[in-house]
PDB file of N, CA and C in Angstrom:
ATOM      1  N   UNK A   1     142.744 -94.014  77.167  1.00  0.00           N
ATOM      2  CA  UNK A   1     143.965 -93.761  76.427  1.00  0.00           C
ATOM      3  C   UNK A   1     144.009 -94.714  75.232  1.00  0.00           C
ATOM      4  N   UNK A   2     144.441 -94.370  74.031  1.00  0.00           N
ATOM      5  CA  UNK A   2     144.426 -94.958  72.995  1.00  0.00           C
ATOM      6  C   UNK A   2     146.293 -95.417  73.093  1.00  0.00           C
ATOM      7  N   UNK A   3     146.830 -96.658  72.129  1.00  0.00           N
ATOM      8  CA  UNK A   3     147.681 -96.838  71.611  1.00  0.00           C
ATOM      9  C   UNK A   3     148.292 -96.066  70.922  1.00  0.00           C
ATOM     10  N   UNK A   4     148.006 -95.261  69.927  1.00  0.00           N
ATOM     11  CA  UNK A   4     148.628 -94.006  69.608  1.00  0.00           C
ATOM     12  C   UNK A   4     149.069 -92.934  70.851  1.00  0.00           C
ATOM     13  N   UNK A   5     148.008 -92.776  71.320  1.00  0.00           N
ATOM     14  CA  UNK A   5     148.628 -91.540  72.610  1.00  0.00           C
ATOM     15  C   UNK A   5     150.083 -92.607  73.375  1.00  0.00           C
ATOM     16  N   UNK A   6     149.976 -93.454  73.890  1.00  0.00           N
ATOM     17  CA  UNK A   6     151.168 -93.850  74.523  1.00  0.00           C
ATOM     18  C   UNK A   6     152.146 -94.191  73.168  1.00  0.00           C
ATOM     19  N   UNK A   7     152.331 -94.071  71.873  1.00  0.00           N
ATOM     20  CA  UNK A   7     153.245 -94.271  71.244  1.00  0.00           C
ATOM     21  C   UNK A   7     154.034 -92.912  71.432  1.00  0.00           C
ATOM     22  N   UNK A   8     152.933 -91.402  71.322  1.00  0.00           N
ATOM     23  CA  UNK A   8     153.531 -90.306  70.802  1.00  0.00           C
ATOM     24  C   UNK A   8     153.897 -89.694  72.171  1.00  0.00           C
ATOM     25  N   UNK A   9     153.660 -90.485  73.609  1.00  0.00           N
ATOM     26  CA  UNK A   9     153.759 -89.991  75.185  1.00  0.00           C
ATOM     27  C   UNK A   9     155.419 -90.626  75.573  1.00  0.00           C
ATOM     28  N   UNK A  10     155.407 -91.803  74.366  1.00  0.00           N
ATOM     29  CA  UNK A  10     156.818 -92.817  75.481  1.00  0.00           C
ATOM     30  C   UNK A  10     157.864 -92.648  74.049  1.00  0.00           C
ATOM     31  N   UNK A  11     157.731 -92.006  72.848  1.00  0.00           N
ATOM     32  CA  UNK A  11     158.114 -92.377  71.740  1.00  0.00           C
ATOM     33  C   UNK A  11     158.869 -93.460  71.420  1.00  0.00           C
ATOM     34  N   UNK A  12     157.816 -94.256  71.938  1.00  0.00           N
ATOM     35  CA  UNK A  12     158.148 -95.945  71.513  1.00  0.00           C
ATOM     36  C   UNK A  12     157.368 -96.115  69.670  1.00  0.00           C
ATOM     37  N   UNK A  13     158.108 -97.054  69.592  1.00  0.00           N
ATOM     38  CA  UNK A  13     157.398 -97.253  67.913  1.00  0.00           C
ATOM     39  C   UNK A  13     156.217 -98.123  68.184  1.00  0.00           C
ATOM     40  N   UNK A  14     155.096 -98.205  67.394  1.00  0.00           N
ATOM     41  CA  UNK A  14     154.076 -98.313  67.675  1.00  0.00           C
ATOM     42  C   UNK A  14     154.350-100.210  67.505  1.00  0.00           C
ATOM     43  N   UNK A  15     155.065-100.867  66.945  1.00  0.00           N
ATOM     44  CA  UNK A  15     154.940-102.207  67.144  1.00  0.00           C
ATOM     45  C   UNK A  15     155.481-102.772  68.848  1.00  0.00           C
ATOM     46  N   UNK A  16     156.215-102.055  69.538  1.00  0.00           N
ATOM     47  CA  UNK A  16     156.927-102.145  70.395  1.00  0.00           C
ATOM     48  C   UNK A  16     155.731-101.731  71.281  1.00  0.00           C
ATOM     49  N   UNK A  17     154.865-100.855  71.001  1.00  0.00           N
ATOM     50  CA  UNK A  17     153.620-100.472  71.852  1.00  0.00           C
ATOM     51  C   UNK A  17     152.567-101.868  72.399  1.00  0.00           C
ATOM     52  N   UNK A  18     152.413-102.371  71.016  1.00  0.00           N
ATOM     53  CA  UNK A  18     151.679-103.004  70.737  1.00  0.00           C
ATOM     54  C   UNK A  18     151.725-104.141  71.250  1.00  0.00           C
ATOM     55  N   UNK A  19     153.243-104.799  71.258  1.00  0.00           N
ATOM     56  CA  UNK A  19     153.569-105.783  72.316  1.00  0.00           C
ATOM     57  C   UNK A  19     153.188-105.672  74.061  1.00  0.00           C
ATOM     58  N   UNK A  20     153.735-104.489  73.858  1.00  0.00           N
ATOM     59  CA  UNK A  20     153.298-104.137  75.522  1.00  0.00           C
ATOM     60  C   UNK A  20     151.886-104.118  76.253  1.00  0.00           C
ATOM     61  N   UNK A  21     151.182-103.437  75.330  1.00  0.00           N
ATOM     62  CA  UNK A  21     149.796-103.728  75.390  1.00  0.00           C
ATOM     63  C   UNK A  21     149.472-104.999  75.463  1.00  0.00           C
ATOM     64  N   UNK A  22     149.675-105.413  74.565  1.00  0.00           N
ATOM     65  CA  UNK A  22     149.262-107.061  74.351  1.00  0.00           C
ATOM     66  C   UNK A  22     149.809-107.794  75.647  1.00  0.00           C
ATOM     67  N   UNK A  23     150.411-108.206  76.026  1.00  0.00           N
ATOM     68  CA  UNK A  23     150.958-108.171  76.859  1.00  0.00           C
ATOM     69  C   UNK A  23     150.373-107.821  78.753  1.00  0.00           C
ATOM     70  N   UNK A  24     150.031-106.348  78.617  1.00  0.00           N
ATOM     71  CA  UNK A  24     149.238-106.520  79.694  1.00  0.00           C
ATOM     72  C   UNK A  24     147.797-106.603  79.926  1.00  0.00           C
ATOM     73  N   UNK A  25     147.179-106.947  78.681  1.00  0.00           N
ATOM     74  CA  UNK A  25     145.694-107.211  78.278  1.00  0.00           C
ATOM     75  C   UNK A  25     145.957-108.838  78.788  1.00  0.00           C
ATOM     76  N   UNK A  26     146.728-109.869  78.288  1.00  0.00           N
ATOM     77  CA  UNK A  26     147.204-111.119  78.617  1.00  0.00           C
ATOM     78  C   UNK A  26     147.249-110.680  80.831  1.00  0.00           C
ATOM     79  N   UNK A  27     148.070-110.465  80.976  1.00  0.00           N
ATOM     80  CA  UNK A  27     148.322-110.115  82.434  1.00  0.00           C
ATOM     81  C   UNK A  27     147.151-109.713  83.076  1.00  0.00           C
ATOM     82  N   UNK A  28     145.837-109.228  82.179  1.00  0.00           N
ATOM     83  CA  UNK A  28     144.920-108.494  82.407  1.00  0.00           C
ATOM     84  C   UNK A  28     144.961-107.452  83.381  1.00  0.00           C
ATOM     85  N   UNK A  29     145.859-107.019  83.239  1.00  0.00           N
ATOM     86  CA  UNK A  29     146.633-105.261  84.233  1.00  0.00           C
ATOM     87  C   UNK A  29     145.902-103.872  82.964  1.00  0.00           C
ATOM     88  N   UNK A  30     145.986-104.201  81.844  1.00  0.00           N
ATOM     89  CA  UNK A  30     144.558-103.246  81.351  1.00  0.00           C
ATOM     90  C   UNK A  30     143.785-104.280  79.804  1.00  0.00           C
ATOM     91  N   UNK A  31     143.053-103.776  80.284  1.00  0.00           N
ATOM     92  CA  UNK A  31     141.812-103.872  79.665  1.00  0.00           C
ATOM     93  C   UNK A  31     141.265-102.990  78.412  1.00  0.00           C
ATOM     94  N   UNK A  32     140.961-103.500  77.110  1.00  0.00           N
ATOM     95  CA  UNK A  32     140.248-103.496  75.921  1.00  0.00           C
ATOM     96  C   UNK A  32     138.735-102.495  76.131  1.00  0.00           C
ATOM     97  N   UNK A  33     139.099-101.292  75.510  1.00  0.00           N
ATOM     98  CA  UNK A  33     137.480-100.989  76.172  1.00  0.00           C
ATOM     99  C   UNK A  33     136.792-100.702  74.541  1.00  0.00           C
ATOM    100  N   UNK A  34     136.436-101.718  73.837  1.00  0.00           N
ATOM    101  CA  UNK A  34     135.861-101.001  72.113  1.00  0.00           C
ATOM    102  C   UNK A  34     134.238-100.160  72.213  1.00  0.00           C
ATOM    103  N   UNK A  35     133.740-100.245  73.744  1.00  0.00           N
ATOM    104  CA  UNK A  35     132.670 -99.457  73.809  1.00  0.00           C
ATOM    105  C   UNK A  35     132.767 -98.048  74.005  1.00  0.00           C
ATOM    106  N   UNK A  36     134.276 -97.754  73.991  1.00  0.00           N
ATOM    107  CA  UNK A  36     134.223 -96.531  74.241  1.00  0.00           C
ATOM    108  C   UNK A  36     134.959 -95.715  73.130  1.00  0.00           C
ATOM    109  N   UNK A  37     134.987 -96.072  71.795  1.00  0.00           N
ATOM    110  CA  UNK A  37     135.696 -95.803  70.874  1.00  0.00           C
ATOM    111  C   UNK A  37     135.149 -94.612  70.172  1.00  0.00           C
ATOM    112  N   UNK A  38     135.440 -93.891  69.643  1.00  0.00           N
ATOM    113  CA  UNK A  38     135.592 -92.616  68.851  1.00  0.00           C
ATOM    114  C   UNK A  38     134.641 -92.610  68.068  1.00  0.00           C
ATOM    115  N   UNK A  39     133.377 -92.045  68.118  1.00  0.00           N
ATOM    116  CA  UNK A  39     132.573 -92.698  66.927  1.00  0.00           C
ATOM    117  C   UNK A  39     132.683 -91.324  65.944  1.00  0.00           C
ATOM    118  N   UNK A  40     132.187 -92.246  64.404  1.00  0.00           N
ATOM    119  CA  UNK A  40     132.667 -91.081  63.464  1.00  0.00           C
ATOM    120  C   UNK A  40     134.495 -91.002  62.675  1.00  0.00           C
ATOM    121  N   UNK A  41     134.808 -92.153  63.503  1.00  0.00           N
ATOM    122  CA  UNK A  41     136.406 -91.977  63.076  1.00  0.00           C
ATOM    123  C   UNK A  41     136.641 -92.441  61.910  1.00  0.00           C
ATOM    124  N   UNK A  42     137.315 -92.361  60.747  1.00  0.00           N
ATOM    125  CA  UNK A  42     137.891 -93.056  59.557  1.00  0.00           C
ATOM    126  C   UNK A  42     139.286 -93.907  59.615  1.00  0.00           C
ATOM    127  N   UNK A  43     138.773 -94.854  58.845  1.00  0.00           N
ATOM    128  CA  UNK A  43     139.894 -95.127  58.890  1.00  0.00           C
ATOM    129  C   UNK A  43     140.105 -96.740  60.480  1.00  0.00           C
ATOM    130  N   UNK A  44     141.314 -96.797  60.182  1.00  0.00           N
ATOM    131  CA  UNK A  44     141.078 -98.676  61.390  1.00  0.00           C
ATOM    132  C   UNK A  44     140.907 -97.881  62.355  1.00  0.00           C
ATOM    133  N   UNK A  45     139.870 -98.513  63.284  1.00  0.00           N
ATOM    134  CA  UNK A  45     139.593 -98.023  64.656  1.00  0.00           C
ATOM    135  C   UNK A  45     140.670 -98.431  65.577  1.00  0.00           C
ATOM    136  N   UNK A  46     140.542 -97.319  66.624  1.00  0.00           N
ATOM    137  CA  UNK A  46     141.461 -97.398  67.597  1.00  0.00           C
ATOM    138  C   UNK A  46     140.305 -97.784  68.891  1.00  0.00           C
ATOM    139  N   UNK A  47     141.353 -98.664  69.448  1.00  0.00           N
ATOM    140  CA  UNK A  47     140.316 -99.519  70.536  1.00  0.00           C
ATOM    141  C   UNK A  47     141.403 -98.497  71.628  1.00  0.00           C
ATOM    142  N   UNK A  48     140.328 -97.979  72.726  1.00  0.00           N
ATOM    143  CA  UNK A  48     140.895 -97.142  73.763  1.00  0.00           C
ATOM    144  C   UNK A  48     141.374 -98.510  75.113  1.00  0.00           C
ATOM    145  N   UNK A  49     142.280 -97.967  75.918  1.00  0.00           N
ATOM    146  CA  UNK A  49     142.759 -98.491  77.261  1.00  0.00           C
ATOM    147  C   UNK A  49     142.408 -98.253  78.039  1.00  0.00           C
ATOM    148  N   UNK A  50     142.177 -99.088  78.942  1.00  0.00           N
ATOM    149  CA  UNK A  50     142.110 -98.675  80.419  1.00  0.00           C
ATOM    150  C   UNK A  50     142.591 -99.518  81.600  1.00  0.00           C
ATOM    151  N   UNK A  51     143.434 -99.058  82.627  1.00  0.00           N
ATOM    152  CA  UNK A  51     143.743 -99.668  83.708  1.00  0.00           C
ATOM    153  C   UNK A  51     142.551-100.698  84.121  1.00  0.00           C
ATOM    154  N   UNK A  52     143.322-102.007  84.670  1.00  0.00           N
ATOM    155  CA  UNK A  52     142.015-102.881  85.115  1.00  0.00           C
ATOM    156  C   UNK A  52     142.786-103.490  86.524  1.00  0.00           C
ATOM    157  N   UNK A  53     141.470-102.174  87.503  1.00  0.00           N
ATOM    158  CA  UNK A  53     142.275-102.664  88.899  1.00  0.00           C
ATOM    159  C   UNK A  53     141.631-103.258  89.661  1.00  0.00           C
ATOM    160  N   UNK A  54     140.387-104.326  89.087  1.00  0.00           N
ATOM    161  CA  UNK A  54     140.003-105.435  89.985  1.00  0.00           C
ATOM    162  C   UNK A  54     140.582-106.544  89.989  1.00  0.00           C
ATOM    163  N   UNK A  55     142.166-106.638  89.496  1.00  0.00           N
ATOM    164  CA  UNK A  55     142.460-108.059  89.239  1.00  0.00           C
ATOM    165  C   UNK A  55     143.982-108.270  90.312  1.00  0.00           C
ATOM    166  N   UNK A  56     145.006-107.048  90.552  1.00  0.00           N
ATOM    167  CA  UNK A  56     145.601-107.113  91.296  1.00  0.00           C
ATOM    168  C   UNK A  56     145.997-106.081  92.533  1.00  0.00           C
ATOM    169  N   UNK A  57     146.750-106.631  92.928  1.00  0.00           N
ATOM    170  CA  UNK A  57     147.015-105.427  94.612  1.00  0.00           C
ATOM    171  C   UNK A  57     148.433-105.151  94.277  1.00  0.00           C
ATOM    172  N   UNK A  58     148.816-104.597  94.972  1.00  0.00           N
ATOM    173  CA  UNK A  58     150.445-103.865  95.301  1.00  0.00           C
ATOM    174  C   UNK A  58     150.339-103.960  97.423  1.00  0.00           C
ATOM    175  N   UNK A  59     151.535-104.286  97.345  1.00  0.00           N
ATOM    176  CA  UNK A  59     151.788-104.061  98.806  1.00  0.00           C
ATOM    177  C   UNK A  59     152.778-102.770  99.123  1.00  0.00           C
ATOM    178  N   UNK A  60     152.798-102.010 100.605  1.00  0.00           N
ATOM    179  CA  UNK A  60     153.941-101.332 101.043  1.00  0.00           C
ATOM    180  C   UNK A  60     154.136-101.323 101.980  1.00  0.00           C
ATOM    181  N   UNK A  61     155.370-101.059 102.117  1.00  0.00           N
ATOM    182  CA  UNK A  61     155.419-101.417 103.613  1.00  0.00           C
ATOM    183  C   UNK A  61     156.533-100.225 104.062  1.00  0.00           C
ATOM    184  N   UNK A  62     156.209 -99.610 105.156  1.00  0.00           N
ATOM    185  CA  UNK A  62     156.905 -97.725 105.580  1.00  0.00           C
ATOM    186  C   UNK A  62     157.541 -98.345 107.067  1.00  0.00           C
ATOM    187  N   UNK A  63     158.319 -98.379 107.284  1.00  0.00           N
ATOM    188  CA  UNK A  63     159.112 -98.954 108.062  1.00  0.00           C
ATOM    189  C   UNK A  63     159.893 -97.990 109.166  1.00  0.00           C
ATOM    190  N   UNK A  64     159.270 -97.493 109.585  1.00  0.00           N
ATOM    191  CA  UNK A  64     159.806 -96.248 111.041  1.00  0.00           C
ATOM    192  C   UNK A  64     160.509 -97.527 112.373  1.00  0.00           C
ATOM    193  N   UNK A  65     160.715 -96.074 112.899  1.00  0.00           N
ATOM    194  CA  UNK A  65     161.903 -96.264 113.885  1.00  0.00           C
ATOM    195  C   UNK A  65     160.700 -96.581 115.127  1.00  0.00           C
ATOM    196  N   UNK A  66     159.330 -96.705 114.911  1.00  0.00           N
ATOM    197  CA  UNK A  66     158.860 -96.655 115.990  1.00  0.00           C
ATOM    198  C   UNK A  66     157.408 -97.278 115.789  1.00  0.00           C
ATOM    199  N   UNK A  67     157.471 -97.665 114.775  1.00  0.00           N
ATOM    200  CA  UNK A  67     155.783 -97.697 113.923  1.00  0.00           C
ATOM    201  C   UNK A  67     156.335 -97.842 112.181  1.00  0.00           C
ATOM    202  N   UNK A  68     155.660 -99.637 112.178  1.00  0.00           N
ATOM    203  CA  UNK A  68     155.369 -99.775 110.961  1.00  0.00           C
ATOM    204  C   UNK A  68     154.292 -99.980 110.105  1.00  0.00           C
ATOM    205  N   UNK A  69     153.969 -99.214 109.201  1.00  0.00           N
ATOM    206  CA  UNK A  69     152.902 -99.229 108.479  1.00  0.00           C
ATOM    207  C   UNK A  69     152.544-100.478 106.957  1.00  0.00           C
ATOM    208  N   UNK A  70     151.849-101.625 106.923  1.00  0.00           N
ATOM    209  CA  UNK A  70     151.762-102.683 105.811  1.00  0.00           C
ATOM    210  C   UNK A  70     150.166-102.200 105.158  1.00  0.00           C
ATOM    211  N   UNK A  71     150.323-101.906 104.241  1.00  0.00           N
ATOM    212  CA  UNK A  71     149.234-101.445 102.976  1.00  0.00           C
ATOM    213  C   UNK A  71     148.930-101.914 102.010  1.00  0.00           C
ATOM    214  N   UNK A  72     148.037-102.386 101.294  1.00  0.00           N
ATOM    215  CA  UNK A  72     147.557-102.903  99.987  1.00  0.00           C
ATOM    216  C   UNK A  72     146.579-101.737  99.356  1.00  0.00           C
ATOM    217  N   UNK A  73     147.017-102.045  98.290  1.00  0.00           N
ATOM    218  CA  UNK A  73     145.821-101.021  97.515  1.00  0.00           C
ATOM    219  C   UNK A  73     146.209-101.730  96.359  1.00  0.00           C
ATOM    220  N   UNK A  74     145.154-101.548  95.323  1.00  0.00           N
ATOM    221  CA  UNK A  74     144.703-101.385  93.963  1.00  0.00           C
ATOM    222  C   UNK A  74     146.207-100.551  93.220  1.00  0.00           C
ATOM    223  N   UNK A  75     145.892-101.272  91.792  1.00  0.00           N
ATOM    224  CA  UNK A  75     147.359-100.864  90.821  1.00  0.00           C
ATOM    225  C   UNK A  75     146.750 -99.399  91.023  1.00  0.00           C
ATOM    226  N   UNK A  76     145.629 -98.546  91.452  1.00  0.00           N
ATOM    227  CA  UNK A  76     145.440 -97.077  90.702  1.00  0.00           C
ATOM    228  C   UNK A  76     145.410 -96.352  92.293  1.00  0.00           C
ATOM    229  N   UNK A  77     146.274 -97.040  93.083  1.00  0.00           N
ATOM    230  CA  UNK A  77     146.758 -96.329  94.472  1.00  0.00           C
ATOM    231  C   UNK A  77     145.678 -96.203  95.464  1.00  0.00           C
ATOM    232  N   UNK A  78     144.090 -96.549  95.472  1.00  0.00           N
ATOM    233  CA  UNK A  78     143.587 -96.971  96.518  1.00  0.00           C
ATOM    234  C   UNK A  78     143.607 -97.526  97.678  1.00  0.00           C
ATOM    235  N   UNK A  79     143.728 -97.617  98.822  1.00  0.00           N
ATOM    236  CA  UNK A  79     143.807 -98.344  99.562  1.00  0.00           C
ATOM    237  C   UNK A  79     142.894 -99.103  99.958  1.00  0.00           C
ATOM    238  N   UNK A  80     143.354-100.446 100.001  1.00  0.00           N
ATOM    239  CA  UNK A  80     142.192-101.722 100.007  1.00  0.00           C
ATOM    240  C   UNK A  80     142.292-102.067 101.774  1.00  0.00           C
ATOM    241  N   UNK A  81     143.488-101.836 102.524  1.00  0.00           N
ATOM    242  CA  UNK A  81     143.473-102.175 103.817  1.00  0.00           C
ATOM    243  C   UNK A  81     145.143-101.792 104.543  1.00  0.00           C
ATOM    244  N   UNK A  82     145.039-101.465 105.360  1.00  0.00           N
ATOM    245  CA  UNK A  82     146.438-101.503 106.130  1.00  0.00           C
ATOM    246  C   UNK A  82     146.417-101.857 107.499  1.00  0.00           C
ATOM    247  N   UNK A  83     147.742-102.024 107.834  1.00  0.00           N
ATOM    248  CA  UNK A  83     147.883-102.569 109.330  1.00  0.00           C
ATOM    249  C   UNK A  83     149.027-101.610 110.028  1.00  0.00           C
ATOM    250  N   UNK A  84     148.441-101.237 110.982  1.00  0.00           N
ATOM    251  CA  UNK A  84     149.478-100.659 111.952  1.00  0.00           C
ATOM    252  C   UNK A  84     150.804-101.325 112.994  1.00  0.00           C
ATOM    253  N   UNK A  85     151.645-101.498 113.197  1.00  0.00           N
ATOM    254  CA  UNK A  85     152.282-102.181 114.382  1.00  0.00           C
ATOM    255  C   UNK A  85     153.817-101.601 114.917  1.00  0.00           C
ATOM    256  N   UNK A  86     153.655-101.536 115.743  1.00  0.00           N
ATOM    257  CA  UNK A  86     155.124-101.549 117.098  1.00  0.00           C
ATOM    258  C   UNK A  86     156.569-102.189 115.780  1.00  0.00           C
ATOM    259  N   UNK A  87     157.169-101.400 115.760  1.00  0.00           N
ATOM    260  CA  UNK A  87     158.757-101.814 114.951  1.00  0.00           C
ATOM    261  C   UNK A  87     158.931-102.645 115.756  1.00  0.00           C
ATOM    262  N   UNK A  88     159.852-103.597 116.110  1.00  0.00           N
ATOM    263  CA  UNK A  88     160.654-104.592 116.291  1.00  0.00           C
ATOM    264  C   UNK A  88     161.882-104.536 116.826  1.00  0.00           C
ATOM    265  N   UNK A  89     162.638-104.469 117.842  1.00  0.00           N
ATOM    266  CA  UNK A  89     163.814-104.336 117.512  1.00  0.00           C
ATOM    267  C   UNK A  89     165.035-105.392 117.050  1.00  0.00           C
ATOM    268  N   UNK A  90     164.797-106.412 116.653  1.00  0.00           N
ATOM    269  CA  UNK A  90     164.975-107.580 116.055  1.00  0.00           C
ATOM    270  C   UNK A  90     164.640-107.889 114.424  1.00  0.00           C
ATOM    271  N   UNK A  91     165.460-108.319 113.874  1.00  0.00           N
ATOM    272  CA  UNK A  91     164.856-108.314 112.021  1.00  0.00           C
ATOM    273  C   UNK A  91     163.922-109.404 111.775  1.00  0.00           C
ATOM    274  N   UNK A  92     164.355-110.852 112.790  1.00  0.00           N
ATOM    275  CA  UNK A  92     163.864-112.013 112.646  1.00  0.00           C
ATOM    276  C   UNK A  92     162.013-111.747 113.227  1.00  0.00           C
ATOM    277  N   UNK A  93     162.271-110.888 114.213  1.00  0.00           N
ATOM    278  CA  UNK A  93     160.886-110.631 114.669  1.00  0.00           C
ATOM    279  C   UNK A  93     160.153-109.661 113.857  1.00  0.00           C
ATOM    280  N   UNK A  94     160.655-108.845 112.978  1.00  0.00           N
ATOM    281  CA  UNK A  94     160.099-107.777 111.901  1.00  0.00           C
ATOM    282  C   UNK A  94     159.534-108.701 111.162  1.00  0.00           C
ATOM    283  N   UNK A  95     160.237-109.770 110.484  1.00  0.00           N
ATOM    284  CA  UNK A  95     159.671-110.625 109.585  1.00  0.00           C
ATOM    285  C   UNK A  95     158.826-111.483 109.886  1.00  0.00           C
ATOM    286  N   UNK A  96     158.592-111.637 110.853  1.00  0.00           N
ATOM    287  CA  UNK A  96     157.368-112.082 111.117  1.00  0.00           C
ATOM    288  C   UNK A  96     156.165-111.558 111.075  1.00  0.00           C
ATOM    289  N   UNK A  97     156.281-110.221 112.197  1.00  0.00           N
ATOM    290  CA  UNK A  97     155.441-109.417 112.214  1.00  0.00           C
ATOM    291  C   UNK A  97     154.808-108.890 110.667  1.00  0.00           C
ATOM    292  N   UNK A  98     156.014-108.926 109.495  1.00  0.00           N
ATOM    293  CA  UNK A  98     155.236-108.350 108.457  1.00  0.00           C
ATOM    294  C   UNK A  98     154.340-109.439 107.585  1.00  0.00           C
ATOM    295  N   UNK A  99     154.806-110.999 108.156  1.00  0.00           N
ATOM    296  CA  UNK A  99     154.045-111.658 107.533  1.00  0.00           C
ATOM    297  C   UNK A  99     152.846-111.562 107.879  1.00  0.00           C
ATOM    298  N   UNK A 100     152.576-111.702 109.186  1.00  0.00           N
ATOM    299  CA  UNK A 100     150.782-111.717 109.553  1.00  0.00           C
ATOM    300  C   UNK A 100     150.247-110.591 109.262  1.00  0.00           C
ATOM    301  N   UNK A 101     151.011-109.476 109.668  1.00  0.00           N
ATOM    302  CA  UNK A 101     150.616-107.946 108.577  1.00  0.00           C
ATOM    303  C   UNK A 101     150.086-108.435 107.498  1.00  0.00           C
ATOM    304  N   UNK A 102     150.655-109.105 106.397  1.00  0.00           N
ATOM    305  CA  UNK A 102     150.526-109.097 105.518  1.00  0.00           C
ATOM    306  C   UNK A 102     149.382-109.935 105.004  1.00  0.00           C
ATOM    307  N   UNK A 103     149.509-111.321 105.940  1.00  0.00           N
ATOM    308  CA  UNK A 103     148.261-112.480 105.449  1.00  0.00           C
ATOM    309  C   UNK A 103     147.270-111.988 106.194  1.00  0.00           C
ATOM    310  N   UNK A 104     147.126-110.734 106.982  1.00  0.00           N
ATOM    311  CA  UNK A 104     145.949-110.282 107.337  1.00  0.00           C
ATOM    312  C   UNK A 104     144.669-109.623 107.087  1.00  0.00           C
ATOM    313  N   UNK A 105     145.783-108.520 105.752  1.00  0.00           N
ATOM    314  CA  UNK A 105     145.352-107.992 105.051  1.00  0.00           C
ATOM    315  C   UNK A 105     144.261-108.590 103.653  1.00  0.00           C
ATOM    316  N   UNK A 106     142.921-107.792 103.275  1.00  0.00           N
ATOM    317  CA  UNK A 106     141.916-108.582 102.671  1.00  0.00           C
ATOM    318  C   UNK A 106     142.158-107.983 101.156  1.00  0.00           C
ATOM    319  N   UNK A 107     142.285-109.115 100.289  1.00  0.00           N
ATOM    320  CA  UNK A 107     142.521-107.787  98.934  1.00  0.00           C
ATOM    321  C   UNK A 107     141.503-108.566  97.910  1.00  0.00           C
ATOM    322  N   UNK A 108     140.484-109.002  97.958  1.00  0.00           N
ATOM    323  CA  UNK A 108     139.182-109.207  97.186  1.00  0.00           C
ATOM    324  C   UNK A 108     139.769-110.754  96.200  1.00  0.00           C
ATOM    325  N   UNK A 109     140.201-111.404  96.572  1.00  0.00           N
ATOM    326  CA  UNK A 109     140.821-112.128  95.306  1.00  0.00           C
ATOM    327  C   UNK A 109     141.615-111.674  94.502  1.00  0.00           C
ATOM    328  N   UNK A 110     142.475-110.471  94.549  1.00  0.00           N
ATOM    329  CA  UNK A 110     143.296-110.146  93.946  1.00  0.00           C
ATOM    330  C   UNK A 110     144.874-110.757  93.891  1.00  0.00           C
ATOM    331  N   UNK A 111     145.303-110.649  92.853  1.00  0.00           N
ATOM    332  CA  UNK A 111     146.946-111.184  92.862  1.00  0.00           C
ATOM    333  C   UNK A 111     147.474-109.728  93.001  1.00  0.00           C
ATOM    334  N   UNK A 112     148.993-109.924  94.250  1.00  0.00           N
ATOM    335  CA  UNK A 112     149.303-109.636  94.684  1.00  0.00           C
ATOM    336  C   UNK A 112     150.867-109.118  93.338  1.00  0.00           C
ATOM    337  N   UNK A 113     150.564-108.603  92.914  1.00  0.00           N
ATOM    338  CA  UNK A 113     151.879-108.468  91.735  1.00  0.00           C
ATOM    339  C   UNK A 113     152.860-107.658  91.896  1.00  0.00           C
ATOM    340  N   UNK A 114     152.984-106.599  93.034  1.00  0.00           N
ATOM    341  CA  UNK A 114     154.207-106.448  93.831  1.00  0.00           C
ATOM    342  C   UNK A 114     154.449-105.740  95.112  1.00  0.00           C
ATOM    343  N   UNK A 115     155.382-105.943  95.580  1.00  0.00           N
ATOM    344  CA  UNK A 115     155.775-105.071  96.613  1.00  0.00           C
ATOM    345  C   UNK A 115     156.922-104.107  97.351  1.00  0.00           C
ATOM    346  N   UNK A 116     156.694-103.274  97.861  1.00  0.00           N
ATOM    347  CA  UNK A 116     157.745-102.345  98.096  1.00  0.00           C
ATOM    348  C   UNK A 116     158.075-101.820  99.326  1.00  0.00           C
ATOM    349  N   UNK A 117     159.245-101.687  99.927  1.00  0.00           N
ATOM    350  CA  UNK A 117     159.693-101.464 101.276  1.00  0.00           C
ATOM    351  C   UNK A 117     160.577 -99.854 101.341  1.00  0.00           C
ATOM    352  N   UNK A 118     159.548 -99.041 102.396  1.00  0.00           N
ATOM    353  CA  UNK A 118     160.626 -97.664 102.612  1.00  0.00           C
ATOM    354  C   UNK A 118     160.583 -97.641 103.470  1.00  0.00           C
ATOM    355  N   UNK A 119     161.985 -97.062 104.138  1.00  0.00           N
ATOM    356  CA  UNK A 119     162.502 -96.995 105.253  1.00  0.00           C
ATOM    357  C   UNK A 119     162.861 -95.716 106.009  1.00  0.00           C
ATOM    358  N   UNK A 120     162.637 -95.579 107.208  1.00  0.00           N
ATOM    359  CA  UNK A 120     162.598 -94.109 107.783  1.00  0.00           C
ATOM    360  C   UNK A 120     164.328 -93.633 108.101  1.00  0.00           C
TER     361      UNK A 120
END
């Protein structure tokens, strides 16, 4: 994806783009790809985007009445690992349980940049 395509996709103005980009090139959440640029183009080159999902994870966590499910995957929805376990009927004991869920789980050296809880 080029910077132009997400200007004319979000009709954000292209300096406001540009921050954002910048921005998650810094965060390194995407990545600069100039090897893959348009050849033949006139005019300032456009450097294309791309998601860069060796650097962080996402957590979730699905929270049934009977069975809870803790997941990591990659920003591009892979799953890197999950854990199965018995609900709780206690909150203090849920929270536990989701911690070792959680420090159990293997996510390559990745930072962990967010997480999300649904409930049955």
């Amino acid at each position: 994806m080029m910077r132009d395509d997400l200007v004319d996709s979000t009709e954000l103005s292209p300096a406001t783009v540009a921050r954002a980009v910048s921005t998650l090139v810094d965060a390194e959440l995407v990545r600069l790809r100039p090897d893959m640029g348009r050849v033949g183009a006139t005019g300032r080159p456009s450097i294309p985007l791309q998601l860069d999902a060796r650097r962080h994870a996402v957590i979730g966590v699905h929270l049934g009445r009977m069975r809870t499910t803790v997941a990591m995957s990659d920003v591009r929805g892979r799953v890197l690992g999950s854990a199965d376990l018995a609900t709780p009927a206690d909150l203090d004991g849920l929270a536990c349980q989701l911690a070792s869920a959680v420090s159990s789980l293997r996510c390559g050296g990745r930072l962990v940049s967010s997480a999300g809880l649904v409930g049955a």
